[in-house]
N, C-alpha and C. Protein backbone atom coordinates (compact mmCIF):
# COMPACT_ATOMS: atom_id res chain seq x y z
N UNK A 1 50.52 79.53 18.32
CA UNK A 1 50.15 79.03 19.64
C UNK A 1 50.08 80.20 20.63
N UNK A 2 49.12 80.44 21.07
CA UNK A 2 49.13 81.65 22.60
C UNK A 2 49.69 81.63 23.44
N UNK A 3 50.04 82.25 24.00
CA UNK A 3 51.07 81.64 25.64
C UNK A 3 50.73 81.27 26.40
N UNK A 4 49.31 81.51 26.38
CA UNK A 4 48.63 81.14 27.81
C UNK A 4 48.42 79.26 27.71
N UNK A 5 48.29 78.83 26.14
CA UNK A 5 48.40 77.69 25.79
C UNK A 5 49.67 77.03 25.96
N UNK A 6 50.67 77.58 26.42
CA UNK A 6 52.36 76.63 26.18
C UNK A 6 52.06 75.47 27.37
N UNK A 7 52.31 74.19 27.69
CA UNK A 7 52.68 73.48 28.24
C UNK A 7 51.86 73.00 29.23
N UNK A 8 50.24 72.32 28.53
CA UNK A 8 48.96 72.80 29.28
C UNK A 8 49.19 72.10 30.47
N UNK A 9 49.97 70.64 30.50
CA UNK A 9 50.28 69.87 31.47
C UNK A 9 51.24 70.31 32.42
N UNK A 10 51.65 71.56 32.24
CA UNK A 10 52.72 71.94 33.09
C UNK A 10 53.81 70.49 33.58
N UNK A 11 54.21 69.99 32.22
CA UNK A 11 54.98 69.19 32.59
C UNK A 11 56.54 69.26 32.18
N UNK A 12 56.80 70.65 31.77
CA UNK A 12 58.23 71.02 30.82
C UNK A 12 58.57 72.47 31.92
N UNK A 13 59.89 73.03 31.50
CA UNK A 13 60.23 73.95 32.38
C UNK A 13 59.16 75.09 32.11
N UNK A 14 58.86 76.07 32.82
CA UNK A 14 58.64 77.45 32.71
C UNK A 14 59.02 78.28 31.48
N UNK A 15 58.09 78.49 30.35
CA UNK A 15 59.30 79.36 29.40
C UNK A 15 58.95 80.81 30.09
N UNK A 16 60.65 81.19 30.08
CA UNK A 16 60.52 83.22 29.76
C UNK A 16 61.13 83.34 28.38
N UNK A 17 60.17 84.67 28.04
CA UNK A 17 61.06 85.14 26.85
C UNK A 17 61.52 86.52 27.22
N UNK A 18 62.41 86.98 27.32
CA UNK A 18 62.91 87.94 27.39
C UNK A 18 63.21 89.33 26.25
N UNK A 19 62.59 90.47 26.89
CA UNK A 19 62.74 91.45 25.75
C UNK A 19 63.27 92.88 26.44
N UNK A 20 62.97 93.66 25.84
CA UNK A 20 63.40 95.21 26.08
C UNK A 20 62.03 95.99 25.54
N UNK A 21 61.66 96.93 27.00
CA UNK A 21 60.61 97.93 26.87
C UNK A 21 61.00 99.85 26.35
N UNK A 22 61.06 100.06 25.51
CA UNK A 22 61.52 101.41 24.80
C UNK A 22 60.91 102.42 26.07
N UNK A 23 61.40 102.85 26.53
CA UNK A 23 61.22 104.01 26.96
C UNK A 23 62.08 105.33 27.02
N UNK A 24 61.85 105.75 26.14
CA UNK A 24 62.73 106.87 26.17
C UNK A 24 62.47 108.36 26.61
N UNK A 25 61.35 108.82 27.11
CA UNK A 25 61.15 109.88 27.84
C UNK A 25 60.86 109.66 29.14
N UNK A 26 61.25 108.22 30.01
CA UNK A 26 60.91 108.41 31.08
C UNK A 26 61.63 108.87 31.64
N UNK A 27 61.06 109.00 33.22
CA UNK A 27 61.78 110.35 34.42
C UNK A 27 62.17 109.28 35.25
N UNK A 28 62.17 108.26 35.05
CA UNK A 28 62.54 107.58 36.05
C UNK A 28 63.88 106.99 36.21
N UNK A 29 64.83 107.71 37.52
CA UNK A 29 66.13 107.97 38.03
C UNK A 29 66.97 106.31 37.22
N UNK A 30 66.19 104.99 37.43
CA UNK A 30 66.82 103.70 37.15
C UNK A 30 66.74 103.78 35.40
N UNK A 31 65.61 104.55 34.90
CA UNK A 31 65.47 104.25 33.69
C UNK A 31 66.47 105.39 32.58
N UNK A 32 66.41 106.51 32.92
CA UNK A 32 67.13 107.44 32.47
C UNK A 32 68.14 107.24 31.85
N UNK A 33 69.18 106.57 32.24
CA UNK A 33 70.33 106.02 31.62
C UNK A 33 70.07 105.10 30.23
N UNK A 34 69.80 103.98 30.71
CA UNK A 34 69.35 103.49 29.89
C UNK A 34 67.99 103.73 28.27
N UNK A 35 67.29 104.01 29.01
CA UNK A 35 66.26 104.65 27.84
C UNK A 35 65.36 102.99 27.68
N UNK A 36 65.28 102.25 28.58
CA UNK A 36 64.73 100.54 28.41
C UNK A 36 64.59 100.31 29.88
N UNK A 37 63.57 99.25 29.61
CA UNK A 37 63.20 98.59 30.57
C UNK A 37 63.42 96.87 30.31
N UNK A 38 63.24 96.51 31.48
CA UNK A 38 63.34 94.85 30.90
C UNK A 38 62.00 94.57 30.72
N UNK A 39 61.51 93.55 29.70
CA UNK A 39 60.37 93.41 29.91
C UNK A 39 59.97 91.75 29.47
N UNK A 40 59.70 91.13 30.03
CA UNK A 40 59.19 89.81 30.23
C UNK A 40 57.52 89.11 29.42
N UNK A 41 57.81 88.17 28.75
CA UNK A 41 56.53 87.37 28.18
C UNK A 41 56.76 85.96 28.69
N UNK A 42 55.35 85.41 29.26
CA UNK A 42 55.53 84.39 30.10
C UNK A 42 53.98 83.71 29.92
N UNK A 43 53.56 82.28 30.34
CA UNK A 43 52.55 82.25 30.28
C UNK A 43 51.48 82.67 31.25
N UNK A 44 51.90 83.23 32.01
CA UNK A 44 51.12 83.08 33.30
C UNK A 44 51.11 84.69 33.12
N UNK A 45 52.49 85.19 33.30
CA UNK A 45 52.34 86.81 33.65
C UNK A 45 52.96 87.77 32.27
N UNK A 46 53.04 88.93 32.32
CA UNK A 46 53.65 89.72 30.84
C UNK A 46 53.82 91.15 31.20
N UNK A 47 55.07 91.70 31.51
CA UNK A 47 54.88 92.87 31.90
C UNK A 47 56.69 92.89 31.92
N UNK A 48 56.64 94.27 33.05
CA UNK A 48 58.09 95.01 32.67
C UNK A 48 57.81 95.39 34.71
N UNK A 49 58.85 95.73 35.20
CA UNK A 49 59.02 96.37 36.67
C UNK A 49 58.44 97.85 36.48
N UNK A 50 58.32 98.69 35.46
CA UNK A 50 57.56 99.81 34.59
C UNK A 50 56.37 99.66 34.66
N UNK A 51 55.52 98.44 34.29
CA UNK A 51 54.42 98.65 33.54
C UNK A 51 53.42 97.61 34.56
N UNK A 52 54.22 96.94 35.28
CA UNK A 52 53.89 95.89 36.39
C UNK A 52 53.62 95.04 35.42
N UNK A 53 53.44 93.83 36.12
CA UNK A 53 52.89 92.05 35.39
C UNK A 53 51.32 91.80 35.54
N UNK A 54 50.89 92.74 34.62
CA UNK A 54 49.23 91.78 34.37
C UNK A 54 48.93 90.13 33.70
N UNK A 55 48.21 89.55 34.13
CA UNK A 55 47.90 88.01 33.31
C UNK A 55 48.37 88.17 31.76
N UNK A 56 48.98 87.57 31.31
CA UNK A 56 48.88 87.20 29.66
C UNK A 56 47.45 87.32 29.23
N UNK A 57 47.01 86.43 29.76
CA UNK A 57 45.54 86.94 28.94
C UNK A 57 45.20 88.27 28.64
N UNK A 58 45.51 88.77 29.45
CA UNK A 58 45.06 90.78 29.71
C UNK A 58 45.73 91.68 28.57
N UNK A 59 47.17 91.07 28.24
CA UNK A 59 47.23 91.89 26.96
C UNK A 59 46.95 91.34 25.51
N UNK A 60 46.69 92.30 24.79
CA UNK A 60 46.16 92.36 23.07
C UNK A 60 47.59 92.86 22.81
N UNK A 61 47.76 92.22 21.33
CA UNK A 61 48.48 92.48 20.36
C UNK A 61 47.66 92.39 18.87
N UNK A 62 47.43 93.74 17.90
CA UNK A 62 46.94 93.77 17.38
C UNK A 62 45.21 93.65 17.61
N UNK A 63 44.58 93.52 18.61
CA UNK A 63 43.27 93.03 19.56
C UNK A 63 43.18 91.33 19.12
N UNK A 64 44.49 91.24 19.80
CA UNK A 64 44.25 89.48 19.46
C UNK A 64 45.00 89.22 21.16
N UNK A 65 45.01 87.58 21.04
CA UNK A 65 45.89 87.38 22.33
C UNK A 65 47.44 87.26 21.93
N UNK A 66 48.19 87.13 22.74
CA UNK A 66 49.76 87.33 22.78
C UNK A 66 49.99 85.78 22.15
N UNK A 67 50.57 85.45 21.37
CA UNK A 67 51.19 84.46 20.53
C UNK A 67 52.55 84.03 20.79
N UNK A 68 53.14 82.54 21.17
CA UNK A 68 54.18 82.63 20.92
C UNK A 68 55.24 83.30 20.18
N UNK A 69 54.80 83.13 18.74
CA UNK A 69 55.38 83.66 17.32
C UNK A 69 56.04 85.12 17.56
N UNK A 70 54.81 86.09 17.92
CA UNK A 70 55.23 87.24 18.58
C UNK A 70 56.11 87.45 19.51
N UNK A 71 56.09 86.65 20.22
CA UNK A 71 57.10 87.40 21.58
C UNK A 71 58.16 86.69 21.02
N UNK A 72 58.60 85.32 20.49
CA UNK A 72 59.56 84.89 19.86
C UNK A 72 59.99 86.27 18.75
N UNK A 73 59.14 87.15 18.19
CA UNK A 73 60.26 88.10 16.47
C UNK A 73 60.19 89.38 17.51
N UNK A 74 59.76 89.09 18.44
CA UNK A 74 59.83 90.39 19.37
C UNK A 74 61.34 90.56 20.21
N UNK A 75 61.77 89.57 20.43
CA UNK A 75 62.79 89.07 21.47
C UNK A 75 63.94 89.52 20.66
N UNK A 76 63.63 88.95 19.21
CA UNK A 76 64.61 88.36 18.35
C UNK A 76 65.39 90.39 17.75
N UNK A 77 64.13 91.14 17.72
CA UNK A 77 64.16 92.76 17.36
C UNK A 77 65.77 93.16 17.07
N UNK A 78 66.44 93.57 16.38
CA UNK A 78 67.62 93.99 16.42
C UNK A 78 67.93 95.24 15.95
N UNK A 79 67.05 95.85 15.29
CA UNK A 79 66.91 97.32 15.52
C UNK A 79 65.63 97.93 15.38
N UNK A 80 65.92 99.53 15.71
CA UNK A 80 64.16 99.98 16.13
C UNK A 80 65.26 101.86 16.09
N UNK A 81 64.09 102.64 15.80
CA UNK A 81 64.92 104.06 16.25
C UNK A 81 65.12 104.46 17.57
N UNK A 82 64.76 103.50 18.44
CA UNK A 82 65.04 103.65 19.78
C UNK A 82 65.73 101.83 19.96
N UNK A 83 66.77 102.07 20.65
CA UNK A 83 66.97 100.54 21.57
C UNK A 83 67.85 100.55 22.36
N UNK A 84 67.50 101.82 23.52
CA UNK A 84 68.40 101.26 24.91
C UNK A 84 69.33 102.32 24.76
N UNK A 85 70.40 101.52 25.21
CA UNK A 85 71.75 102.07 25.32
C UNK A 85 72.51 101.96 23.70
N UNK A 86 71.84 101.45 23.27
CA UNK A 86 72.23 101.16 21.86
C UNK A 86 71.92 102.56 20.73
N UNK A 87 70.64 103.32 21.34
CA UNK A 87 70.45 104.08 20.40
C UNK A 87 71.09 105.65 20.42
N UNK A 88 70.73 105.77 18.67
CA UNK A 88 71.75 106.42 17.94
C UNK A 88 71.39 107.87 17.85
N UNK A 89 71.46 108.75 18.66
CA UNK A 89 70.83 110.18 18.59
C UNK A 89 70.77 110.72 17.23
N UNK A 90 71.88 110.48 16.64
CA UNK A 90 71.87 111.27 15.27
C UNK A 90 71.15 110.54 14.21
N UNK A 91 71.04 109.38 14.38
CA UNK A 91 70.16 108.45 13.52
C UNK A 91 68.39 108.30 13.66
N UNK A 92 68.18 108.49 15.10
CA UNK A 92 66.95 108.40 15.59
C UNK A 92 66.03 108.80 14.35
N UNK A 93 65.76 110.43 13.84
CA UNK A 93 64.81 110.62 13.42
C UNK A 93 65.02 110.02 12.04
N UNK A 94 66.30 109.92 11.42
CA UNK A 94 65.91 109.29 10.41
C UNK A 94 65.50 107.78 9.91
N UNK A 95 66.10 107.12 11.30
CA UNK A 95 64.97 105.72 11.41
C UNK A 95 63.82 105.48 11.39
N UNK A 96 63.51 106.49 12.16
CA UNK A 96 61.61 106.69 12.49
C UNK A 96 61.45 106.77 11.19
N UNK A 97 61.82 108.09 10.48
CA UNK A 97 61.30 108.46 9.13
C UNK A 97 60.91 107.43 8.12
N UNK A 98 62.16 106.74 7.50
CA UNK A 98 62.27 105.65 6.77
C UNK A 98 61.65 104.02 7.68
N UNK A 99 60.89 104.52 8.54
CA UNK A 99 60.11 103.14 9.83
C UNK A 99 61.62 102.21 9.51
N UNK A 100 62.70 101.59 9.88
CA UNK A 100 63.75 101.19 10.04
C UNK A 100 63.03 100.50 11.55
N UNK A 101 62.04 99.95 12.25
CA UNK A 101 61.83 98.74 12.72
C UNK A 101 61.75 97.79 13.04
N UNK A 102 62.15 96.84 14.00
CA UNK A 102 61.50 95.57 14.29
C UNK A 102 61.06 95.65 15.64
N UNK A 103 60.50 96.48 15.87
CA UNK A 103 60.20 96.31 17.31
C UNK A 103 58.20 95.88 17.03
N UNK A 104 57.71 96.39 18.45
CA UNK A 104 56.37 95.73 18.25
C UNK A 104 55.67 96.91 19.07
N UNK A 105 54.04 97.00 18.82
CA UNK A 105 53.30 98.01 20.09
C UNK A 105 52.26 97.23 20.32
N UNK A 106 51.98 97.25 21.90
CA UNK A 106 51.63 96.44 22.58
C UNK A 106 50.38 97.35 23.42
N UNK A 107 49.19 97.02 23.24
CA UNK A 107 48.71 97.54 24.02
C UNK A 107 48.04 97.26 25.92
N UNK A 108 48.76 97.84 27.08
CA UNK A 108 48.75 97.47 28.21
C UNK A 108 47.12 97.35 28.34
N UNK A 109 46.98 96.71 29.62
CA UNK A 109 46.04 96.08 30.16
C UNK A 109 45.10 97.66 31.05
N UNK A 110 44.56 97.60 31.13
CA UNK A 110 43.62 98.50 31.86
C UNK A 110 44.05 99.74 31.42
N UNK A 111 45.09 100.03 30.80
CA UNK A 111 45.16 101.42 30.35
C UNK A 111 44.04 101.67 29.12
N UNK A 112 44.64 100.57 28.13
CA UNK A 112 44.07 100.25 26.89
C UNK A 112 44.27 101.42 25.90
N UNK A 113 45.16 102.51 26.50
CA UNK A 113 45.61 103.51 25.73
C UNK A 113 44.69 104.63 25.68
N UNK A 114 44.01 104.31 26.81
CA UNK A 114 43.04 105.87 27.35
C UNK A 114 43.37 106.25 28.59
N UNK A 115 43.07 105.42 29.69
CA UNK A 115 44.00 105.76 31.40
C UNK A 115 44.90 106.43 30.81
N UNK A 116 46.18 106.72 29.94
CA UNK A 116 46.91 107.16 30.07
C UNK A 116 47.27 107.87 28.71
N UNK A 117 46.69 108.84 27.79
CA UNK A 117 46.96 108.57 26.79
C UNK A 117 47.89 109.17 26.02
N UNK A 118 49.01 108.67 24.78
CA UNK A 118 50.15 108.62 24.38
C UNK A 118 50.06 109.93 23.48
N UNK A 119 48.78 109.70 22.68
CA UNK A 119 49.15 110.58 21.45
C UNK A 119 47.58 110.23 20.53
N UNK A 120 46.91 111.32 20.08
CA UNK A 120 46.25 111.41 19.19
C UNK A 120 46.05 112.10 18.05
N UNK A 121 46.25 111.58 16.52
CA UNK A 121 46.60 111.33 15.37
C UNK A 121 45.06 111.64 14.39
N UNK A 122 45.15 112.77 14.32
CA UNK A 122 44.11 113.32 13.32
C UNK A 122 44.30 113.32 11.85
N UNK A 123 43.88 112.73 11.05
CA UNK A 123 44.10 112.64 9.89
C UNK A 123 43.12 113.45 9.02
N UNK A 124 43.47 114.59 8.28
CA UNK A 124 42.59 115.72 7.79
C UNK A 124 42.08 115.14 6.50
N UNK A 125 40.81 115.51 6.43
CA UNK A 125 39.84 115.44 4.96
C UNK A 125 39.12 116.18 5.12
N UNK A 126 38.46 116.61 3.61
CA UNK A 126 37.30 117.83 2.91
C UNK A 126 36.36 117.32 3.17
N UNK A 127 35.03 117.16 3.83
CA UNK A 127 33.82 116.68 4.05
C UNK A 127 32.56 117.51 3.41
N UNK A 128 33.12 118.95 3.10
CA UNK A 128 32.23 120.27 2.35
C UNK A 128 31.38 120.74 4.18
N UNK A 129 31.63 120.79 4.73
CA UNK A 129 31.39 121.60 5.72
C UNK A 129 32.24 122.39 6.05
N UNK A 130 33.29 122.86 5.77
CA UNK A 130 34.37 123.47 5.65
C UNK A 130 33.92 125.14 5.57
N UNK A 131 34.80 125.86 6.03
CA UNK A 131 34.74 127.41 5.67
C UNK A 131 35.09 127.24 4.38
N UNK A 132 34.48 128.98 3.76
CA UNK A 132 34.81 129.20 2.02
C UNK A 132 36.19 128.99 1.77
N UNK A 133 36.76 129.28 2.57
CA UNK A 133 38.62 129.68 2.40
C UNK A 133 39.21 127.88 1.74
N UNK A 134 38.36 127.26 2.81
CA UNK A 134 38.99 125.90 2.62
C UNK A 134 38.47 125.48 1.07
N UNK A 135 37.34 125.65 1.13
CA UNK A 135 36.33 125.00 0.04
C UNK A 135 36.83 125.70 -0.75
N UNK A 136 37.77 126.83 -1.85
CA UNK A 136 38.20 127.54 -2.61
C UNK A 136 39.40 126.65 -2.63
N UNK A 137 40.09 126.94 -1.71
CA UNK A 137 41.79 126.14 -1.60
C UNK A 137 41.48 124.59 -2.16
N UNK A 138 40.62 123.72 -1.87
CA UNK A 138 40.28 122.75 -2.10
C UNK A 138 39.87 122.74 -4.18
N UNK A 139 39.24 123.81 -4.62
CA UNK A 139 38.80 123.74 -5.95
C UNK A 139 40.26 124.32 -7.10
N UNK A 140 40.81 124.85 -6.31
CA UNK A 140 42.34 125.28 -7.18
C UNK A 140 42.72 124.32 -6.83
N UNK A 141 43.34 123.59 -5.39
CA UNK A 141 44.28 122.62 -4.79
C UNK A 141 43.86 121.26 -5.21
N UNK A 142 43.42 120.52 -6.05
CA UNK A 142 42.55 119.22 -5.69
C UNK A 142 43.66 118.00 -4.66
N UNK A 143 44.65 118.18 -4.98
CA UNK A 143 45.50 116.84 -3.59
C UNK A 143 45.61 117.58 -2.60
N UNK A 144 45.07 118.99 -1.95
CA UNK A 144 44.56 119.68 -0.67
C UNK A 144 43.49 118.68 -0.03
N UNK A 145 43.78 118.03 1.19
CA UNK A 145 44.99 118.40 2.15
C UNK A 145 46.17 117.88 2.38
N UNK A 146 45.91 116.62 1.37
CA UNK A 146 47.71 115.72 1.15
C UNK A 146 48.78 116.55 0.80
N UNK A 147 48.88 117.51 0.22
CA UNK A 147 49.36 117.74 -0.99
C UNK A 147 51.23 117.76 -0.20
N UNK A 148 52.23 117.24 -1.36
CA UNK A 148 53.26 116.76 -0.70
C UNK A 148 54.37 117.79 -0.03
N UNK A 149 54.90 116.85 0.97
CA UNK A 149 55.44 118.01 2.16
C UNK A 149 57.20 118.78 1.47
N UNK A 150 57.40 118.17 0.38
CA UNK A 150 58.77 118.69 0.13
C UNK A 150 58.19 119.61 -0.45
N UNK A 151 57.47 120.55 -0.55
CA UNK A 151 57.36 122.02 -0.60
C UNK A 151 56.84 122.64 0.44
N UNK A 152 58.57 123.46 1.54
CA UNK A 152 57.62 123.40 2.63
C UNK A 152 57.18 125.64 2.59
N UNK A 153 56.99 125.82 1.33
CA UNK A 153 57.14 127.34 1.63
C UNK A 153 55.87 127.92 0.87
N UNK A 154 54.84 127.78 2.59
CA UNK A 154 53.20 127.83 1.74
C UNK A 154 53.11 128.94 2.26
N UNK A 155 52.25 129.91 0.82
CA UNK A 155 52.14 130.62 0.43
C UNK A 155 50.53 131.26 1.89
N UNK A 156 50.21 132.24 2.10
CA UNK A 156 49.66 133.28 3.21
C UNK A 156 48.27 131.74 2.85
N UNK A 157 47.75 131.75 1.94
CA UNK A 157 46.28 131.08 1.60
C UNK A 157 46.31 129.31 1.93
N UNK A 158 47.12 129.19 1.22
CA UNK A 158 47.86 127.68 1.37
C UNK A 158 48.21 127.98 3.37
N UNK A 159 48.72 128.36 3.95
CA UNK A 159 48.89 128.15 5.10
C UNK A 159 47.64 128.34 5.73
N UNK A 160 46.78 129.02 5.54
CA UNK A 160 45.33 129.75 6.12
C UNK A 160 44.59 128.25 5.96
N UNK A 161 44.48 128.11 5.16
CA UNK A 161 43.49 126.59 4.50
C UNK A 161 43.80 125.37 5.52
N UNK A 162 45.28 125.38 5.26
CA UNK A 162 45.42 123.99 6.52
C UNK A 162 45.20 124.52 8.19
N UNK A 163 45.67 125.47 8.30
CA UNK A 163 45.53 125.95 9.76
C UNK A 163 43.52 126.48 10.32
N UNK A 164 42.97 126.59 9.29
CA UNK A 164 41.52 126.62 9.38
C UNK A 164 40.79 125.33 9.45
N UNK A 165 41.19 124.40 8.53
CA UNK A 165 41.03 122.64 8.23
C UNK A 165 41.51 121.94 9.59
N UNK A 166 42.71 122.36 10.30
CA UNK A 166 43.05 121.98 11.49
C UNK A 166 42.19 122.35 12.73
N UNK A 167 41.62 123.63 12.73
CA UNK A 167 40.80 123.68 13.92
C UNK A 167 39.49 122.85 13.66
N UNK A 168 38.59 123.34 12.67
CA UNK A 168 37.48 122.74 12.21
C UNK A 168 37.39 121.33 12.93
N UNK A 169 38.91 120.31 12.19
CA UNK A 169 39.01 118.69 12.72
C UNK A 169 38.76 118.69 14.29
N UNK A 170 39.95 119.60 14.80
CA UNK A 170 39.77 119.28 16.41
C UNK A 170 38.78 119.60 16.95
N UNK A 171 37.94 120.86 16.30
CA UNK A 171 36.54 121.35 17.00
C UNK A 171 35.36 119.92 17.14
N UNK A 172 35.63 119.30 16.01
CA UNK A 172 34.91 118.29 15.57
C UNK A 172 34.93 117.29 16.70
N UNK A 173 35.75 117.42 17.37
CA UNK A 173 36.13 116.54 18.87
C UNK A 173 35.30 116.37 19.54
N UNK A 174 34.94 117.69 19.71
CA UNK A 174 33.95 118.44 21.28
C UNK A 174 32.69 118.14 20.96
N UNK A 175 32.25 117.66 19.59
CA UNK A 175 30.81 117.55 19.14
C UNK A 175 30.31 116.59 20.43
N UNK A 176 28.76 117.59 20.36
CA UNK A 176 27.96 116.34 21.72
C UNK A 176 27.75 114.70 21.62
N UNK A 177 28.06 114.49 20.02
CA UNK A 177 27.70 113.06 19.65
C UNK A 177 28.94 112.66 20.51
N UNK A 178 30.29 113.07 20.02
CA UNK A 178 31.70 112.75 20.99
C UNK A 178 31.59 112.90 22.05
N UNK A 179 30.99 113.39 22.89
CA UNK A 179 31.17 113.53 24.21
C UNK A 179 30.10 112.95 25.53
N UNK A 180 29.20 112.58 25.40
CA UNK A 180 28.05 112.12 25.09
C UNK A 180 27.32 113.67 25.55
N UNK A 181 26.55 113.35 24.53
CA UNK A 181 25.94 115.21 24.43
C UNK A 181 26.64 116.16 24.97
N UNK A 182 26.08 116.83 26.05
CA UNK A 182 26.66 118.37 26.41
C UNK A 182 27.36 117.99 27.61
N UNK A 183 27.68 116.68 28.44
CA UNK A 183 28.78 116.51 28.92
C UNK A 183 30.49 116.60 29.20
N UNK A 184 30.28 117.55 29.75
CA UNK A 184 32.21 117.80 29.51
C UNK A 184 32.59 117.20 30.24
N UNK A 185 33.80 116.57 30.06
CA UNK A 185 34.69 115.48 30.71
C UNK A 185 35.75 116.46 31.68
N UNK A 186 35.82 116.14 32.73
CA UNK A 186 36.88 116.27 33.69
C UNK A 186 38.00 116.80 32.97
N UNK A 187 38.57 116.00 32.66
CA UNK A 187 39.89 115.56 32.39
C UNK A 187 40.10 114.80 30.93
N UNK A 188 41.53 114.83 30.79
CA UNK A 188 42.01 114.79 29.28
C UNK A 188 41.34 112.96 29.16
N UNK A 189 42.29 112.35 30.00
CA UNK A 189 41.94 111.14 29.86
C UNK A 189 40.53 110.68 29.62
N UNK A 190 39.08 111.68 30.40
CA UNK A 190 38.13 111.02 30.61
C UNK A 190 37.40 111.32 28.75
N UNK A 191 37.35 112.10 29.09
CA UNK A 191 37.69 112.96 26.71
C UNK A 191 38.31 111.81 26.34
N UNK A 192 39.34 111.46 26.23
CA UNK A 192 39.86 110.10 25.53
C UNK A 192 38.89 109.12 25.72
N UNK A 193 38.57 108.40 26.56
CA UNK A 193 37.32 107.77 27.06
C UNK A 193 36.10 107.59 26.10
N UNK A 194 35.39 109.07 26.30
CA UNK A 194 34.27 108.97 25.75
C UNK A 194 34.90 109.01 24.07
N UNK A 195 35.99 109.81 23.64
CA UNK A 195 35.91 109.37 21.91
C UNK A 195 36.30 108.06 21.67
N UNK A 196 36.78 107.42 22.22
CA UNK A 196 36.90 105.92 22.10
C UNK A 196 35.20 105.53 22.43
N UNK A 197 35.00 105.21 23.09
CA UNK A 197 33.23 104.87 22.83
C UNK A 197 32.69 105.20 21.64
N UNK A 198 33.11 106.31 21.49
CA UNK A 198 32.01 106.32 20.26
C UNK A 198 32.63 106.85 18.97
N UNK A 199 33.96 106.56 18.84
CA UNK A 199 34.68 106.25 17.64
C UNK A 199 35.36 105.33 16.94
N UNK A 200 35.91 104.46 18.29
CA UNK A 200 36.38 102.69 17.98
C UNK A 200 35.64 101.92 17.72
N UNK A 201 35.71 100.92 17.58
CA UNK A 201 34.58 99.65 17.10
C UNK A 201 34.60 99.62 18.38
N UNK A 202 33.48 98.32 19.08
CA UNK A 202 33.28 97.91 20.31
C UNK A 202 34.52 97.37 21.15
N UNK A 203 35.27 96.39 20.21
CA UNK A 203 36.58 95.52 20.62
C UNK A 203 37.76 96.41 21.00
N UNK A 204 37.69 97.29 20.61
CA UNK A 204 38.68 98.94 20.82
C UNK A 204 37.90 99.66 21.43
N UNK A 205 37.43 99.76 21.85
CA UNK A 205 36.83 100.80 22.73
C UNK A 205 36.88 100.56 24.42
């Protein structure tokens, strides 16, 4: 059921569901301590004093609408590598590592995760446009560029290959198809922008 659907007759109380917003690098003097925000699912509104209260309708989960079900296993969360005052410095990274989760990611309303953006996640592959260096490393290496991280003591060529494979990807950014042609963007965010246009499907973008 959606939230925006709970109680079409408005004839039962108001539901809130109540949760906790992870924030753990914010600068903000109230939040600092804590490392959380409060954060609220409702039918009408959905937000945090952080993130302000846009309409329910306005946020996607998964690019769907907000679901009871969800904010109900969301509420319910009892651990995450971050939670508040609860979390465990010395444990942190190895939660993340082993994903040790129940929390949820939510994507805000007008940001949509470009206004502001968090983090972008390049995932490397051989396409054969590659310099020789790579395209060699690639014919000795065949699980190059997976190849697994508990060997972390790469050899002058082996380090050259990924650190050459790494620019190549990001250069691949700036292409005019990404940007729209020979347009350079302002700003980081407005670059986020245009590769979302023309790397997400329409519904993500």
């Amino acid at each position: 059921m959606k939230l925006t659907n709970i109680n079409p007759q408005d004839t039962a109380p108001y539901h809130l569901i109540n949760t906790a917003l992870n924030v753990p690098s914010s600068q903000g003097p109230a939040l600092r301590d804590r490392d959380c925000d409060f954060f609220l699912f409702s039918k009408k509104w959905t937000g945090s004093p952080s993130t302000g209260y846009p309409g329910t309708s306005d946020w996607k989960a998964n690019g769907k609408d907000l679901d009871l079900a969800t904010a109900m296993a969301v509420s319910g969360a009892a651990v995450s590598s971050h939670m508040g005052l609860a979390s465990m410095p010395t444990l942190i990274a190895l939660l993340t590592l082993l994903n040790v989760r129940l929390g949820f990611w939510i994507k805000k309303p007008s940001a949509a995760g470009l206004d502001n953006p968090l983090l972008l996640y390049l995932k490397l592959s051989v396409a054969g446009n590659e310099s020789e260096i790579i395209k060699r490393h690639r014919i000795n290496n065949p699980d190059f560029p997976h190849q697994t991280t508990l060997d972390q003591f790469f050899d002058q060529e082996q380090f050259e290959a990924y650190r050459q494979l790494g620019v190549h990807a990001a250069e691949g950014l700036f292409l005019p198809a990404l940007t729209n042609n020979h347009t350079k963007p302002n700003t980081v965010p407005a670059w986020f922008v245009n590769l979302a246009k023309n790397l997400l499907e329409p519904e993500n973008a």
